[in-house]
C-alpha atoms as a PDB file:
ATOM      1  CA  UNK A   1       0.000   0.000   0.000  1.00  0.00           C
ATOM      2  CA  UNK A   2       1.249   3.872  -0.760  1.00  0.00           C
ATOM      3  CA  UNK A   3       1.851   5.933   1.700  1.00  0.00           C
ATOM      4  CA  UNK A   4       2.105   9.898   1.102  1.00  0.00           C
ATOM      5  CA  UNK A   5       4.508  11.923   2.098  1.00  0.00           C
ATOM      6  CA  UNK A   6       2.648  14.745   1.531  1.00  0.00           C
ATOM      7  CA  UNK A   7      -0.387  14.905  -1.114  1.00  0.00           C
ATOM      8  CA  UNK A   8       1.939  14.921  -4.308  1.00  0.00           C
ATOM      9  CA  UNK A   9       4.988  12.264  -3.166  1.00  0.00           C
ATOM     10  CA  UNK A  10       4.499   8.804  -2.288  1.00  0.00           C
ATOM     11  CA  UNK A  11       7.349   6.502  -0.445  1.00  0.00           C
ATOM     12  CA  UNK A  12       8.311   3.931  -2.691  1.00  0.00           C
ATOM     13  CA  UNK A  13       7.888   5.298  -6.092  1.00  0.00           C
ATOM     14  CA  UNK A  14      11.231   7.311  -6.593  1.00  0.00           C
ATOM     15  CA  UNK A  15       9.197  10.577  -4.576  1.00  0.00           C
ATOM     16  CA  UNK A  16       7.841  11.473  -8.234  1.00  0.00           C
ATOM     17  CA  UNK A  17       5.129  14.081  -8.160  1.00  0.00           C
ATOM     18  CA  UNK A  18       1.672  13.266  -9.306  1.00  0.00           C
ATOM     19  CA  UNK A  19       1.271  17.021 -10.349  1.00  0.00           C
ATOM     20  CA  UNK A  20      -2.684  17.895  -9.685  1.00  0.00           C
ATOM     21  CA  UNK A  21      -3.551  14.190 -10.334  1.00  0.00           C
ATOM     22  CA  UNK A  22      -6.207  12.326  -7.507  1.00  0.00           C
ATOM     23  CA  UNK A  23      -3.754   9.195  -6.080  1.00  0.00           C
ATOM     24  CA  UNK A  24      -6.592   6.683  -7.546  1.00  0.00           C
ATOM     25  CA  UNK A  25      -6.789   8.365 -10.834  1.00  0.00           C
ATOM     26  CA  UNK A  26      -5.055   5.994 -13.069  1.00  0.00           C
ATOM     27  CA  UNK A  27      -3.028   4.992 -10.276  1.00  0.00           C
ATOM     28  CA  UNK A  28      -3.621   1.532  -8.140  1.00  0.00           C
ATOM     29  CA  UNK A  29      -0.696   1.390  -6.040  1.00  0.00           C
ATOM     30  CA  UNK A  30      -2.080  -1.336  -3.678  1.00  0.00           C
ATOM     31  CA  UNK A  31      -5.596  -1.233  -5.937  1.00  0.00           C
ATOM     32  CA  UNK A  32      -8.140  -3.966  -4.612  1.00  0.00           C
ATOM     33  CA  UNK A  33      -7.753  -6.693  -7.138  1.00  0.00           C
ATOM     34  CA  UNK A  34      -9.980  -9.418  -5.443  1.00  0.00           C
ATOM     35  CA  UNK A  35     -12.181 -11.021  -7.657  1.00  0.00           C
ATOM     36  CA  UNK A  36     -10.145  -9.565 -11.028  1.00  0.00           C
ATOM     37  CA  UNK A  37      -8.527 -12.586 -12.677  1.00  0.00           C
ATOM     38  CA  UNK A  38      -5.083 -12.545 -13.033  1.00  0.00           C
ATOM     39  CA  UNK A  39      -5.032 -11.495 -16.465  1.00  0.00           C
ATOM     40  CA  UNK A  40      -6.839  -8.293 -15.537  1.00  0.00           C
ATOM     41  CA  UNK A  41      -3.616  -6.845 -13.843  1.00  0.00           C
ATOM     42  CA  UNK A  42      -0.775  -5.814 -14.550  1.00  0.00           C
ATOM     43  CA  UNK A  43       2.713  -4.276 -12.249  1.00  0.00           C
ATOM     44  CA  UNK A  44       2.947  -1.145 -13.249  1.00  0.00           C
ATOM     45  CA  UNK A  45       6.752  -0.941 -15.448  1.00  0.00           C
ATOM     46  CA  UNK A  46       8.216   1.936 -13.913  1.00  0.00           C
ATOM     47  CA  UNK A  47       7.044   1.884 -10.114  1.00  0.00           C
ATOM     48  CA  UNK A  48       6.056  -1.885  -9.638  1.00  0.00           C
ATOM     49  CA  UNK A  49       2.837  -1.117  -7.926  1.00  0.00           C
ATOM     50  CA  UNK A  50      -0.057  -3.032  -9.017  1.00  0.00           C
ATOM     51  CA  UNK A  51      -1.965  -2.073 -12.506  1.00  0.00           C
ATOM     52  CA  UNK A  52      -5.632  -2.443 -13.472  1.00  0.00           C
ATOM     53  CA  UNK A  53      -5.528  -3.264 -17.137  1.00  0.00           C
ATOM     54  CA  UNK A  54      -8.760  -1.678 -18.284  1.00  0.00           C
ATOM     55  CA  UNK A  55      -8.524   1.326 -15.730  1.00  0.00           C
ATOM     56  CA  UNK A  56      -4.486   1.816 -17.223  1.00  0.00           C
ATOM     57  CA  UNK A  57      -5.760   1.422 -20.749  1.00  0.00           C
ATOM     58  CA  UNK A  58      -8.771   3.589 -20.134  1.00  0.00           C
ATOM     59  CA  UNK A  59      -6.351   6.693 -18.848  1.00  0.00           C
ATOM     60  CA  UNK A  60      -3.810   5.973 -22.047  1.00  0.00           C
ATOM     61  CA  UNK A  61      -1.167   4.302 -19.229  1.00  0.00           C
ATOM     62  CA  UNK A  62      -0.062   1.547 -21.744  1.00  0.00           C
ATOM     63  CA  UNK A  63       3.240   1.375 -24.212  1.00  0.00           C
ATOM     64  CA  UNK A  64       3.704  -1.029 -26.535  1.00  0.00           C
ATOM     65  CA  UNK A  65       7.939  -1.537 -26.717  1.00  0.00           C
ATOM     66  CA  UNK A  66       9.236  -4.695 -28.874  1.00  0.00           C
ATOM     67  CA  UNK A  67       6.100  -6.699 -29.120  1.00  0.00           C
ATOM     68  CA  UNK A  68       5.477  -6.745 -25.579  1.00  0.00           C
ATOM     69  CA  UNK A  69       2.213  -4.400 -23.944  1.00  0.00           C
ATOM     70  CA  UNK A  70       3.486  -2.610 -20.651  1.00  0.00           C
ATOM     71  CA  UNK A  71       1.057  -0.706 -18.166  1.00  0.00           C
ATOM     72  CA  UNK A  72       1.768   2.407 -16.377  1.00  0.00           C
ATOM     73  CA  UNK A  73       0.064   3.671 -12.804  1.00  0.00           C
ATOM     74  CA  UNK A  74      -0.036   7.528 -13.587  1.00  0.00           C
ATOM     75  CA  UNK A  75       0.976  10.005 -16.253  1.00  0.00           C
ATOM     76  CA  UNK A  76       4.392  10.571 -14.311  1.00  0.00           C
ATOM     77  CA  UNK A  77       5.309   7.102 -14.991  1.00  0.00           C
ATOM     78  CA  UNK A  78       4.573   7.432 -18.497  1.00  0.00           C
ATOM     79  CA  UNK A  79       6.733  10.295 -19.482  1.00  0.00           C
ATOM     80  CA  UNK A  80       9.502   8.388 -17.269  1.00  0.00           C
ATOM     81  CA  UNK A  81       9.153   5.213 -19.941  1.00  0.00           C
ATOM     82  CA  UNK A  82       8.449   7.737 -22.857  1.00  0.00           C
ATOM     83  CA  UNK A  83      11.982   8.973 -21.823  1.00  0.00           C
ATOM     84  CA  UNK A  84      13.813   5.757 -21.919  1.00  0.00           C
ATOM     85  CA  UNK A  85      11.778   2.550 -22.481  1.00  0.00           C
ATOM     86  CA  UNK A  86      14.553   0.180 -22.542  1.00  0.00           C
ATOM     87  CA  UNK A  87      15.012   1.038 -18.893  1.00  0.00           C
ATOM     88  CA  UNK A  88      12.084  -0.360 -17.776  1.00  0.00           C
ATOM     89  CA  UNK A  89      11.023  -2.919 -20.742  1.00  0.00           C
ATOM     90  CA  UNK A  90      11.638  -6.001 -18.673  1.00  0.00           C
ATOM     91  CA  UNK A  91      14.228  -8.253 -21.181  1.00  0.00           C
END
């Protein structure tokens, strides 16, 4: 589970801000994923926290790198994979 820092940094995920962004919007660090099948989550590729496919895809959180589909928790996250993908692309 996240814990804040203060309302825009989070232990845990490299103190990135979430710049005006709600903590659930897009982002499900620690999301309730009882009852989801596996296949409906994902680890998010930059923080590691845990992904709701649909939610991720539904906010635009998703890169495609090599052939593989990776999902991101929050729009800080993405611009940290648009910035170097083969950082985080897991090989």
């Amino acid at each position: 589970m996240c814990q804040h820092e203060d309302s825009t940094q989070h232990h845990g995920h490299g103190g990135h801000e979430h710049g005006g962004h709600e903590h659930g919007a897009g982002h499900h660090c620690g999301a309730d994923t009882s009852g989801l099948p596996a296949s409906a989550v994902a680890e998010c590729a930059v923080m590691h926290s845990t992904v709701v496919k649909a939610d991720a895809e539904a906010a635009g959180l998703v890169r495609d790198y090599e052939g593989t589909r990776y999902w991101l928790c929050c729009p800080r996250c993405a611009e940290k994979w648009d910035a170097a993908p083969a950082e985080y692309a897991v090989v």
